[in-house]
Protein backbone atom coordinates (compact mmCIF):
# COMPACT_ATOMS: atom_id res chain seq x y z
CA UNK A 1 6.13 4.29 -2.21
CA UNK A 2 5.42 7.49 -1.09
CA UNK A 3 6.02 9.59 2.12
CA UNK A 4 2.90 10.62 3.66
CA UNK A 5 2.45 13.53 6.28
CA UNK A 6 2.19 11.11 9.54
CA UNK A 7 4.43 10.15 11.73
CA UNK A 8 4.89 7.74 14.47
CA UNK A 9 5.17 8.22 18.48
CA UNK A 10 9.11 8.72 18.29
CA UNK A 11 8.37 11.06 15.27
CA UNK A 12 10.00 9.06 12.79
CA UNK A 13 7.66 9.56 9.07
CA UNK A 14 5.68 7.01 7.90
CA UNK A 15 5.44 5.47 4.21
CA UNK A 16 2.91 4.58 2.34
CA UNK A 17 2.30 1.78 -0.12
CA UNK A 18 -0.62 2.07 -2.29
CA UNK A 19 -2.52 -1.52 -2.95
CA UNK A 20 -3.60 -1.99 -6.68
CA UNK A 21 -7.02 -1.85 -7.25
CA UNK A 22 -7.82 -5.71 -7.70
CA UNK A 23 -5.50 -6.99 -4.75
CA UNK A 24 -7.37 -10.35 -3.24
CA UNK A 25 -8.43 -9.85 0.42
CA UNK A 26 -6.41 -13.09 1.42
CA UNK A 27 -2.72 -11.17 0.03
CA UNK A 28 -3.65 -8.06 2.27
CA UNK A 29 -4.74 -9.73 5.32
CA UNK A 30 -1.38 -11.90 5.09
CA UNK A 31 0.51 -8.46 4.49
CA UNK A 32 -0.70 -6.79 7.42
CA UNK A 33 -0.09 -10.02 9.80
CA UNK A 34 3.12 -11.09 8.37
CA UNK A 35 4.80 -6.89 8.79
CA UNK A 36 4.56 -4.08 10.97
CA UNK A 37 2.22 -2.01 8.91
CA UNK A 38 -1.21 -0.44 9.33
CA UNK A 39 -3.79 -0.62 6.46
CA UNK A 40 -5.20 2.92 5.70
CA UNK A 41 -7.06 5.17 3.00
CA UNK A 42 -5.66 7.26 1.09
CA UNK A 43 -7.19 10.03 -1.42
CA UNK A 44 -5.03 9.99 -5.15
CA UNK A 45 -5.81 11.30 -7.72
CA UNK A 46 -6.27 9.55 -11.00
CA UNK A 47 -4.60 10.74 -14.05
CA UNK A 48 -4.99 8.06 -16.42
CA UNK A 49 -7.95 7.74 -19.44
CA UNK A 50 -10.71 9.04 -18.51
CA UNK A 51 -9.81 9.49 -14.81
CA UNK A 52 -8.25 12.48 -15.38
CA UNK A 53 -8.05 14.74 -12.31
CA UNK A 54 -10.70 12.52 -10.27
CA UNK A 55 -9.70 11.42 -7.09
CA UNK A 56 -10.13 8.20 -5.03
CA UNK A 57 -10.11 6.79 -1.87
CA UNK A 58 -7.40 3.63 -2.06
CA UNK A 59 -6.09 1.13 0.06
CA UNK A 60 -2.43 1.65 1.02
CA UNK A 61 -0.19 0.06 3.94
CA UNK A 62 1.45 2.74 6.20
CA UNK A 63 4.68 2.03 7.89
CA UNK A 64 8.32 2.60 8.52
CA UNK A 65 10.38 3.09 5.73
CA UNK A 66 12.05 -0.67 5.85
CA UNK A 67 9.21 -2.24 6.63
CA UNK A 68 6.64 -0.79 3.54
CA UNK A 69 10.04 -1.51 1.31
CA UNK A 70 9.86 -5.38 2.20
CA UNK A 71 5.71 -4.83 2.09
CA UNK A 72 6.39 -3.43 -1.54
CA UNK A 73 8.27 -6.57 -3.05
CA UNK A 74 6.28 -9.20 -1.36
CA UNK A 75 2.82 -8.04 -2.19
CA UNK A 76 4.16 -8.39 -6.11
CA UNK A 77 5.83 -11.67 -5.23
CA UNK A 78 2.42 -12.75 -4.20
CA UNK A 79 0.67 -10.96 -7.02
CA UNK A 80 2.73 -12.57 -9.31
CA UNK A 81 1.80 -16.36 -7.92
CA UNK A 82 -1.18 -15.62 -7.68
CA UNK A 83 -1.88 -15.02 -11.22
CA UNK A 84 -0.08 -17.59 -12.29
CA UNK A 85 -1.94 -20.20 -10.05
């Protein structure tokens, strides 16, 4: 999780969450109905194999800090059924 530069109408920051490259559709879409989170791009840089100082536009949810924290531990509870389906 990492802080990002936005903030909200009362000024509290926001948080992002980036999604794994890979994530089915069907575990974001329940994500963003389920908390109170936005789904955004984000630009990262890649610094792994090849990848090395590339950057890319991912997928992240943007939220309050509570909220991306419970966004966080679901999405791998759901990553983790899912695999194992």
């Amino acid at each position: 999780m990492a802080e990002d530069t936005k903030s909200d109408k009362a000024g509290e920051p926001l948080f992002d969450v980036l999604i794994p490259p890979g994530v089915p559709r069907s575990i974001i879409k329940e994500v963003i109905q389920k908390f109170d989170v936005q789904l955004v791009e984000r630009k990262e840089r890649m610094t792994f194999a090849n990848m090395e100082g590339d950057a890319r536009n991912l997928l992240a949810f943007r939220g309050k800090h509570e909220a991306v924290e419970q966004v966080e531990k679901y999405m791998i509870q759901k990553l983790k059924e899912f695999i194992e389906k």
